[in-house]
C-alpha atoms as a PDB file:
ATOM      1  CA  UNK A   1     237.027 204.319  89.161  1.00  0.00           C
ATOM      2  CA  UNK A   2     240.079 205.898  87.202  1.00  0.00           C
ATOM      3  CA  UNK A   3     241.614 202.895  85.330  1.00  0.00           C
ATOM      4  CA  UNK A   4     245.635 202.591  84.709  1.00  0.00           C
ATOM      5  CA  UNK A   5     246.265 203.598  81.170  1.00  0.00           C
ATOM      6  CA  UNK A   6     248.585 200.440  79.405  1.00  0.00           C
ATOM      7  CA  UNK A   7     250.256 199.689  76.341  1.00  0.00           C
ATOM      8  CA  UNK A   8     250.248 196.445  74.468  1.00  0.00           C
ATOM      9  CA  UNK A   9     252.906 194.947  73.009  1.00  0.00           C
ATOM     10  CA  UNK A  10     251.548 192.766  69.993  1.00  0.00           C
ATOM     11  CA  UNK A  11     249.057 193.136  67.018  1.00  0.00           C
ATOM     12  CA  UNK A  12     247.869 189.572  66.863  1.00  0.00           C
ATOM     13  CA  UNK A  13     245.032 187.306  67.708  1.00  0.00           C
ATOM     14  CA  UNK A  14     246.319 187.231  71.157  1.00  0.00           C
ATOM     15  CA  UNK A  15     246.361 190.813  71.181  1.00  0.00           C
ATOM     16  CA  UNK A  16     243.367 191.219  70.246  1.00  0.00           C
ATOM     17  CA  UNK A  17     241.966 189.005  72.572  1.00  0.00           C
ATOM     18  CA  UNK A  18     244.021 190.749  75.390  1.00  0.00           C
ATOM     19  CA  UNK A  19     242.429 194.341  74.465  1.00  0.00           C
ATOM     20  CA  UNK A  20     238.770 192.590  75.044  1.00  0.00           C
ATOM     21  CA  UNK A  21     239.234 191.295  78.343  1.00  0.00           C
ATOM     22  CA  UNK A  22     241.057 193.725  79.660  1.00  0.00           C
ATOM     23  CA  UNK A  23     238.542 196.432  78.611  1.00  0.00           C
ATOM     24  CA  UNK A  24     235.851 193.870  79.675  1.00  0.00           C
ATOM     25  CA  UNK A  25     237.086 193.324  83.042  1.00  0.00           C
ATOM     26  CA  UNK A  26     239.818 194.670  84.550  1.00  0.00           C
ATOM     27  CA  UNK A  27     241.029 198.337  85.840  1.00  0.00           C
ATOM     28  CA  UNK A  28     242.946 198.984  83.155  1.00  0.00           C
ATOM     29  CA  UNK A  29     242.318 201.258  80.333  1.00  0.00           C
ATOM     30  CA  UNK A  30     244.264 200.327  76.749  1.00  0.00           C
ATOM     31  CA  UNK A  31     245.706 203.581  75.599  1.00  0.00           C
ATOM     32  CA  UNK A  32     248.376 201.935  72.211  1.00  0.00           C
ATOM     33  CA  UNK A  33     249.443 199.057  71.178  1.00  0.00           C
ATOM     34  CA  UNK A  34     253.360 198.605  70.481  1.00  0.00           C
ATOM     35  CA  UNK A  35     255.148 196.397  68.044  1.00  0.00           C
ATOM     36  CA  UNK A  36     259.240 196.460  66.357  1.00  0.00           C
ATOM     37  CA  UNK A  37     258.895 198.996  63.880  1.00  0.00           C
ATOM     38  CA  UNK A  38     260.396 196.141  61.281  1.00  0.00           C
ATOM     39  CA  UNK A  39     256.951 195.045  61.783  1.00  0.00           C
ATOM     40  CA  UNK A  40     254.634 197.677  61.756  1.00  0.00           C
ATOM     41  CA  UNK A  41     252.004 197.330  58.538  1.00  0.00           C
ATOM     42  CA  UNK A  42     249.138 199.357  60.456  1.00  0.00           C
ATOM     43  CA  UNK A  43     249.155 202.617  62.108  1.00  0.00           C
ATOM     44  CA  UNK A  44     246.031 201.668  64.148  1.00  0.00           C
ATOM     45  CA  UNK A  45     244.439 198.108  65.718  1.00  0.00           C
ATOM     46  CA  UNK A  46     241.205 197.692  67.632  1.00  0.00           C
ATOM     47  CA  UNK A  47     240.850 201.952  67.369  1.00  0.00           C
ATOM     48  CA  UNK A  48     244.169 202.390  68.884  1.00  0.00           C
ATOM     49  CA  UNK A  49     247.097 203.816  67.784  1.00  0.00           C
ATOM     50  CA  UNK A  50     250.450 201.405  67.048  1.00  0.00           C
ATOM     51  CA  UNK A  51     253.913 202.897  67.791  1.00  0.00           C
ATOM     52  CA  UNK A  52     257.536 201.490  67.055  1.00  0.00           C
ATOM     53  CA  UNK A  53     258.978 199.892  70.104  1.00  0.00           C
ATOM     54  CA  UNK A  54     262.036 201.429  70.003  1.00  0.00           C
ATOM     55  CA  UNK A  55     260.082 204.462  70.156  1.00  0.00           C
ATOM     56  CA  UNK A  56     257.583 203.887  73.080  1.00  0.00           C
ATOM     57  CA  UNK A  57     259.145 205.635  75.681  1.00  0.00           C
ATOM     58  CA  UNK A  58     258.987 208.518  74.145  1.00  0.00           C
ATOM     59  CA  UNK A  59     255.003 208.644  73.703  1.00  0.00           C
ATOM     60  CA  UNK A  60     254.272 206.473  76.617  1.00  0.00           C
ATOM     61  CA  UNK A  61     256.874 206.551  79.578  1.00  0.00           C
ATOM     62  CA  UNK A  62     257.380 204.311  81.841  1.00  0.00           C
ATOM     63  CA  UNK A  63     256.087 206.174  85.149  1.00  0.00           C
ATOM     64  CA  UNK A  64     252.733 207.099  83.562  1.00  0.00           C
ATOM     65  CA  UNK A  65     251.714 203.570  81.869  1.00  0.00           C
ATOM     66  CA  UNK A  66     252.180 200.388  82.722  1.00  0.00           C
ATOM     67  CA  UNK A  67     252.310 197.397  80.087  1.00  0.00           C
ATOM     68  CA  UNK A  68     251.117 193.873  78.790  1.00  0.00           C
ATOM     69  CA  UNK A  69     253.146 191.351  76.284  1.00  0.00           C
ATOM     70  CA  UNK A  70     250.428 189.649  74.224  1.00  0.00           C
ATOM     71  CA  UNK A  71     252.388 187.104  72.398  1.00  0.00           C
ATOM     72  CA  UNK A  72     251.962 183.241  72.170  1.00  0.00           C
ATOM     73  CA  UNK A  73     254.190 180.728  72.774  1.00  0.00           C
ATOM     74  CA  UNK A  74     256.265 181.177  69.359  1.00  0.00           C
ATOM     75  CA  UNK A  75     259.580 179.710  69.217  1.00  0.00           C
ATOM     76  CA  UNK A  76     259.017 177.681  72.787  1.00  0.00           C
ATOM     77  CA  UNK A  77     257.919 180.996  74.235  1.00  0.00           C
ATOM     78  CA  UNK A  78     261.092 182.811  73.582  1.00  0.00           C
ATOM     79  CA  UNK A  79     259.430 185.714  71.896  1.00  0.00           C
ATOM     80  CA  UNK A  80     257.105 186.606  74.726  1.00  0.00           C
ATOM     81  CA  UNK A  81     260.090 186.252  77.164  1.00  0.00           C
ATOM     82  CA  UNK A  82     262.430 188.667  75.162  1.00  0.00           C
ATOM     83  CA  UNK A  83     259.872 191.323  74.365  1.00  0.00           C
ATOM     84  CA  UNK A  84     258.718 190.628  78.509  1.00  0.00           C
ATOM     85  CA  UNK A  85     262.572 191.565  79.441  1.00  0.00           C
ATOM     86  CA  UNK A  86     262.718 194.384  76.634  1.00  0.00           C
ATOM     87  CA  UNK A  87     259.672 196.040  78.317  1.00  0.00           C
ATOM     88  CA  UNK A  88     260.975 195.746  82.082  1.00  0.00           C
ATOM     89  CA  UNK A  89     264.491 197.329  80.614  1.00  0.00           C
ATOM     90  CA  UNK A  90     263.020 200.052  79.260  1.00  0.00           C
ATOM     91  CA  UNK A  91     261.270 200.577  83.126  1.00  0.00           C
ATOM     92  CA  UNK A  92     257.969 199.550  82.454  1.00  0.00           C
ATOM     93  CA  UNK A  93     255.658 197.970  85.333  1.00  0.00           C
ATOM     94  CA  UNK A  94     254.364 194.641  83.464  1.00  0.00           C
ATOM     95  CA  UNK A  95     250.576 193.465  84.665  1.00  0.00           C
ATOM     96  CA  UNK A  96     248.498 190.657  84.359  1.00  0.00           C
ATOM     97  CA  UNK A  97     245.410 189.889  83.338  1.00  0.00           C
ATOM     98  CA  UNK A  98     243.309 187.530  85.611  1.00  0.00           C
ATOM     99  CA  UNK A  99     239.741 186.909  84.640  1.00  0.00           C
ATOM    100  CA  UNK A 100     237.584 187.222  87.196  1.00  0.00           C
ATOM    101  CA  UNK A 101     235.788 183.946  86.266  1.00  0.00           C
ATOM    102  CA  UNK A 102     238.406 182.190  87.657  1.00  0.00           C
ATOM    103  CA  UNK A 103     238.820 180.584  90.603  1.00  0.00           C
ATOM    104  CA  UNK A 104     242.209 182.047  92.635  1.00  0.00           C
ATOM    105  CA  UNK A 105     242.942 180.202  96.028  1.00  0.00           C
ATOM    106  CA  UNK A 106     246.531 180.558  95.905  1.00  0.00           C
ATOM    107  CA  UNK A 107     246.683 184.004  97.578  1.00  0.00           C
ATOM    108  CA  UNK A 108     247.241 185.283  94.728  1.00  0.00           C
ATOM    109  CA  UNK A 109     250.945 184.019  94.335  1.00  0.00           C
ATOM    110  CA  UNK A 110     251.502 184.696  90.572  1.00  0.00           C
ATOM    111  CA  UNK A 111     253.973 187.083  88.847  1.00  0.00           C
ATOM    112  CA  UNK A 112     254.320 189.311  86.181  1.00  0.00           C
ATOM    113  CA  UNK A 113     252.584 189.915  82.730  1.00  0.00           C
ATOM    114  CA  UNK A 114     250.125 186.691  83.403  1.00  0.00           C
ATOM    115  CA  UNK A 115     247.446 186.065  81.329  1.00  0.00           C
ATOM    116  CA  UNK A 116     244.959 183.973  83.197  1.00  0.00           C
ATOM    117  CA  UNK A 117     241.699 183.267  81.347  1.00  0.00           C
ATOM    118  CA  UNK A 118     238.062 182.286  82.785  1.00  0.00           C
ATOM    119  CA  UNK A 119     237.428 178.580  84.221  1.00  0.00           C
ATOM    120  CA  UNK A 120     240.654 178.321  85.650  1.00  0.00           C
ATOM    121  CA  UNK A 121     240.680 176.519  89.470  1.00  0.00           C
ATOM    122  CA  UNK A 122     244.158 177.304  90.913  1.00  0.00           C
ATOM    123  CA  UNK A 123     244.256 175.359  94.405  1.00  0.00           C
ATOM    124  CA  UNK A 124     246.047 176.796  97.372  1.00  0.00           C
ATOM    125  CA  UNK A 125     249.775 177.137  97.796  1.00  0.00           C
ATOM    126  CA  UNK A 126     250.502 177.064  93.939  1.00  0.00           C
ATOM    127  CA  UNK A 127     253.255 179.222  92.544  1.00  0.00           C
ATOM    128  CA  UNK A 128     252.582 180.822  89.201  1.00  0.00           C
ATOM    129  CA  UNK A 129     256.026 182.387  87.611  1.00  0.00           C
ATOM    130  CA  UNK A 130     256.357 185.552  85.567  1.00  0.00           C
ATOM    131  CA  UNK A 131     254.626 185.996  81.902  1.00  0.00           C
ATOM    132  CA  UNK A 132     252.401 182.857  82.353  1.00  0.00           C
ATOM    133  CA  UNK A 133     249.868 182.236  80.003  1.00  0.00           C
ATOM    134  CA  UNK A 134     246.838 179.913  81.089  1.00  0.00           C
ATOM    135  CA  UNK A 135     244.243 179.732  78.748  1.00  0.00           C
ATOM    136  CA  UNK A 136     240.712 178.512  79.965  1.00  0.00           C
ATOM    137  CA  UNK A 137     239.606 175.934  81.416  1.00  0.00           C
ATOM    138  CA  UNK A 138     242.627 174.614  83.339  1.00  0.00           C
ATOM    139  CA  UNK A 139     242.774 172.544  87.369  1.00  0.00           C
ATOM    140  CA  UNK A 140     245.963 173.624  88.847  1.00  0.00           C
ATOM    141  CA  UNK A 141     246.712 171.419  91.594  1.00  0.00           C
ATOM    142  CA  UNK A 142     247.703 172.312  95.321  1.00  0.00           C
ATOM    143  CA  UNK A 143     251.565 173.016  95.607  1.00  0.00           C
ATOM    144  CA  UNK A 144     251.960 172.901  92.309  1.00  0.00           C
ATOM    145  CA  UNK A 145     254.532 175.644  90.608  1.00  0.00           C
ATOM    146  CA  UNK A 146     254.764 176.533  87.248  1.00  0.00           C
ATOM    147  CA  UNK A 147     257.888 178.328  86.307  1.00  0.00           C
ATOM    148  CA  UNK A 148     258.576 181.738  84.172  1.00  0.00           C
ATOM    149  CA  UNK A 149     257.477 182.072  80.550  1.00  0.00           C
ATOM    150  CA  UNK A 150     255.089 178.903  80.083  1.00  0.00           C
ATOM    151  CA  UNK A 151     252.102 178.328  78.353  1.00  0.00           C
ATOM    152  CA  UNK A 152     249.385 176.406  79.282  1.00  0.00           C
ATOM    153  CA  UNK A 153     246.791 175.272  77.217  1.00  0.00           C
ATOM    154  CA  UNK A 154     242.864 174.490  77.758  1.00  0.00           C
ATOM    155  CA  UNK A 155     241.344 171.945  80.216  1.00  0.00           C
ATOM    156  CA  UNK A 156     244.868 170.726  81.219  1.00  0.00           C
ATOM    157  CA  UNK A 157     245.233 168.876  84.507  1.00  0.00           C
ATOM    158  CA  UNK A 158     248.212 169.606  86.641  1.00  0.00           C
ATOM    159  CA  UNK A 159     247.596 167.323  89.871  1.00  0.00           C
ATOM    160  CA  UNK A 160     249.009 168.491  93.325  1.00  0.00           C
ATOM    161  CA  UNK A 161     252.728 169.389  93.822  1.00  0.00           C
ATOM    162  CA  UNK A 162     253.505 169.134  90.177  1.00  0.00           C
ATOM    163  CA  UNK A 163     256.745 171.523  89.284  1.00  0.00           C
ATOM    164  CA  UNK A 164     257.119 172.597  86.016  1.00  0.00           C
ATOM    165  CA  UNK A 165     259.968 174.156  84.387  1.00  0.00           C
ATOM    166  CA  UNK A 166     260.619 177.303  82.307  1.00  0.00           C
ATOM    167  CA  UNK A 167     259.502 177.872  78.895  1.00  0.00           C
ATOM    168  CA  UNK A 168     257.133 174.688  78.419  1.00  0.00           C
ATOM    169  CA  UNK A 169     254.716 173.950  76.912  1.00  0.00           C
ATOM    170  CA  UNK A 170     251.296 171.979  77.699  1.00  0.00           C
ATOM    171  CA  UNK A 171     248.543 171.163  75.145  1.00  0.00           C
ATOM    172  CA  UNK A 172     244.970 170.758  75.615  1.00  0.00           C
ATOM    173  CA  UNK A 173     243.460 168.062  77.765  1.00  0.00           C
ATOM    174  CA  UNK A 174     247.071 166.678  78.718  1.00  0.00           C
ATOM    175  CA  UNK A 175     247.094 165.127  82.213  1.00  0.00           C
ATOM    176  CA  UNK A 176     249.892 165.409  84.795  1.00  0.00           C
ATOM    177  CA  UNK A 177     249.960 163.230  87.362  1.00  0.00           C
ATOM    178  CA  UNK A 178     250.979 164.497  91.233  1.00  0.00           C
ATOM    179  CA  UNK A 179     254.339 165.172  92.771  1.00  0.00           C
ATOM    180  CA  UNK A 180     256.108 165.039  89.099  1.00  0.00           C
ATOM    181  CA  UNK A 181     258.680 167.225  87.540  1.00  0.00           C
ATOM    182  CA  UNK A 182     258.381 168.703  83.752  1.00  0.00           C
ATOM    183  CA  UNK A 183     261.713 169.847  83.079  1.00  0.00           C
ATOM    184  CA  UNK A 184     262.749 173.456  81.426  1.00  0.00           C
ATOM    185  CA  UNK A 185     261.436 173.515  77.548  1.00  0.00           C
ATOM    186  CA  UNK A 186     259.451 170.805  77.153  1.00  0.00           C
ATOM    187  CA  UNK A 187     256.548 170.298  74.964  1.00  0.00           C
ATOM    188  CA  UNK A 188     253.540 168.161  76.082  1.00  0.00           C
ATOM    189  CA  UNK A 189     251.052 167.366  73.471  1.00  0.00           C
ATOM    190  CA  UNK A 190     247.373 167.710  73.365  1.00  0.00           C
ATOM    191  CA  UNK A 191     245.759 164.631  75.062  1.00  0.00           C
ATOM    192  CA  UNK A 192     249.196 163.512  76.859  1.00  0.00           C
ATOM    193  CA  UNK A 193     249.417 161.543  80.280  1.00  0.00           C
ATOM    194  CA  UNK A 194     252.237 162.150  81.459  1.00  0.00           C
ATOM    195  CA  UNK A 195     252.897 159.397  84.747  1.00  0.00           C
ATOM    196  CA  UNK A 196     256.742 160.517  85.329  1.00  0.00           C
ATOM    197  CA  UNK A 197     259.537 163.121  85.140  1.00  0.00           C
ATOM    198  CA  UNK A 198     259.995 164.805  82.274  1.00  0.00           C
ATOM    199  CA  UNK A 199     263.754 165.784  81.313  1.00  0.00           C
ATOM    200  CA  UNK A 200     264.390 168.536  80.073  1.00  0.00           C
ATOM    201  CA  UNK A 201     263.723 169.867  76.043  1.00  0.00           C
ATOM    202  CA  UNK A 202     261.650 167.045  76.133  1.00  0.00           C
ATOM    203  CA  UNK A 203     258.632 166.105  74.011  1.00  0.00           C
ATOM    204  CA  UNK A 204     255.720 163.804  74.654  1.00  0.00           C
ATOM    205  CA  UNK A 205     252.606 163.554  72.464  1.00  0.00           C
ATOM    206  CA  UNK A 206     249.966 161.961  72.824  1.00  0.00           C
ATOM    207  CA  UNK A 207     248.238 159.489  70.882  1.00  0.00           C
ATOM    208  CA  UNK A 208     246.108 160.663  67.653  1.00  0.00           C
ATOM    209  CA  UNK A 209     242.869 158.893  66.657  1.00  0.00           C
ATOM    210  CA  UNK A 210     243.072 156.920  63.789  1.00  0.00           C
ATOM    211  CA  UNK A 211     240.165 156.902  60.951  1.00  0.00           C
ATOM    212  CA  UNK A 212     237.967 153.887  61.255  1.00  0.00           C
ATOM    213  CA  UNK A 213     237.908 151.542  58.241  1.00  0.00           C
ATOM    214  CA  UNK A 214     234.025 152.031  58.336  1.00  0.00           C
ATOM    215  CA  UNK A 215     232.746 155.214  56.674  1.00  0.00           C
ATOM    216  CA  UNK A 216     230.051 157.526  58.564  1.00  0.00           C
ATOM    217  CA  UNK A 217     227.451 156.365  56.161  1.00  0.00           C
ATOM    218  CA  UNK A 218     227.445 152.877  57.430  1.00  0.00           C
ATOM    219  CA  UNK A 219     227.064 153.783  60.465  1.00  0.00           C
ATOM    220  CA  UNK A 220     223.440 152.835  62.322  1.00  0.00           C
ATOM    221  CA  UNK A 221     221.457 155.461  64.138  1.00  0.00           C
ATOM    222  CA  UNK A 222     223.093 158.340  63.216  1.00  0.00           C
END
């Protein structure tokens, strides 16, 4: 099988994560890696060659390679959605990466420059936006959308027909309850149960454990 030859934008952790799985298990082939020249320290990362943005065209044009923004979620996720619209001006086709250990029963309704990891369960009739990020783990629930540019952390629970907004964020193990709405920018924490609406630019945490009074050396049987 010939693979598509991509470029990454990104010399991160998340980058680096993006060039193993999608030379583990996709049909893409990783040709460079991309970053604003105001940034560049390396000429090379994971064996590949790094070239200025501005400059990409040039060296990789838009009708012969395709492209991936590897970027967290930074600023609310405003960095991954302004390097996401810098690549589609400049004419690239933006992918996604969707592990094949996951579990897709939405007919594969999910945009743009997605990065969907292994263990995820997405139920039928969900709606997954443009430059998505769900990291492993997750239950998305039936009917359930979840707009452009969010993040989703591990193990989260998003029950049926839950609609959340643009640019959000959701920590590990937070739970959403069904048929609720998580307005545009919010931030759930890790471990959050979320029971209602959320309005927008929002934040909910949830609640930390707080060091017992009794040190581990008191403690019997362990």
């Amino acid at each position: 099988m010939i693979k598509k030859p991509i470029v990454i934008f990104g010399s991160g952790d998340i980058a680096q994560l993006a060039h193993y799985y999608f030379c583990a298990d996709s049909c893409y082939e990783i040709v460079a890696f991309t970053l604003d020249a105001n940034y560049m320290k390396e000429s090379e990362f994971c064996g590949l060659p790094v070239v200025a943005f501005e400059d990409v065209t040039e060296k990789y044009p838009p009708d012969s390679y395709d492209f991936f923004t590897a970027l967290g979620y930074s600023k609310l996720n405003a960095v991954r959605k302004e390097k996401f619209l810098a690549a589609k001006k400049k004419g690239y086709k933006m992918v996604s990466f969707i592990s094949s250990r996951a579990t897709i029963l939405n007919q594969k309704t999910i945009g743009e420059n997605c990065f969907i990891l292994e263990d995820n369960t997405i139920q039928p009739f969900v709606s997954i936006g443009n430059n998505v990020t769900l990291w492993s783990g997750n239950h998305i629930g039936h009917h359930s959308v979840i707009g452009d540019h969010t993040f989703i952390a591990s193990h989260v629970v998003i029950s049926g027909g839950v609609e959340i907004g643009e640019q959000c964020f959701v920590g590990v193990n937070a739970t959403l309850r069904d048929h609720i709405k998580i307005g545009d920018r919010c931030v759930v924490g890790a471990g959050a149960l979320l029971l209602a609406d959320a309005a927008p630019e929002g934040v909910y945490m949830g609640t930390a454990t707080d060091r017992s009074n009794v040190p581990s050396v008191r403690l019997r049987g362990i």
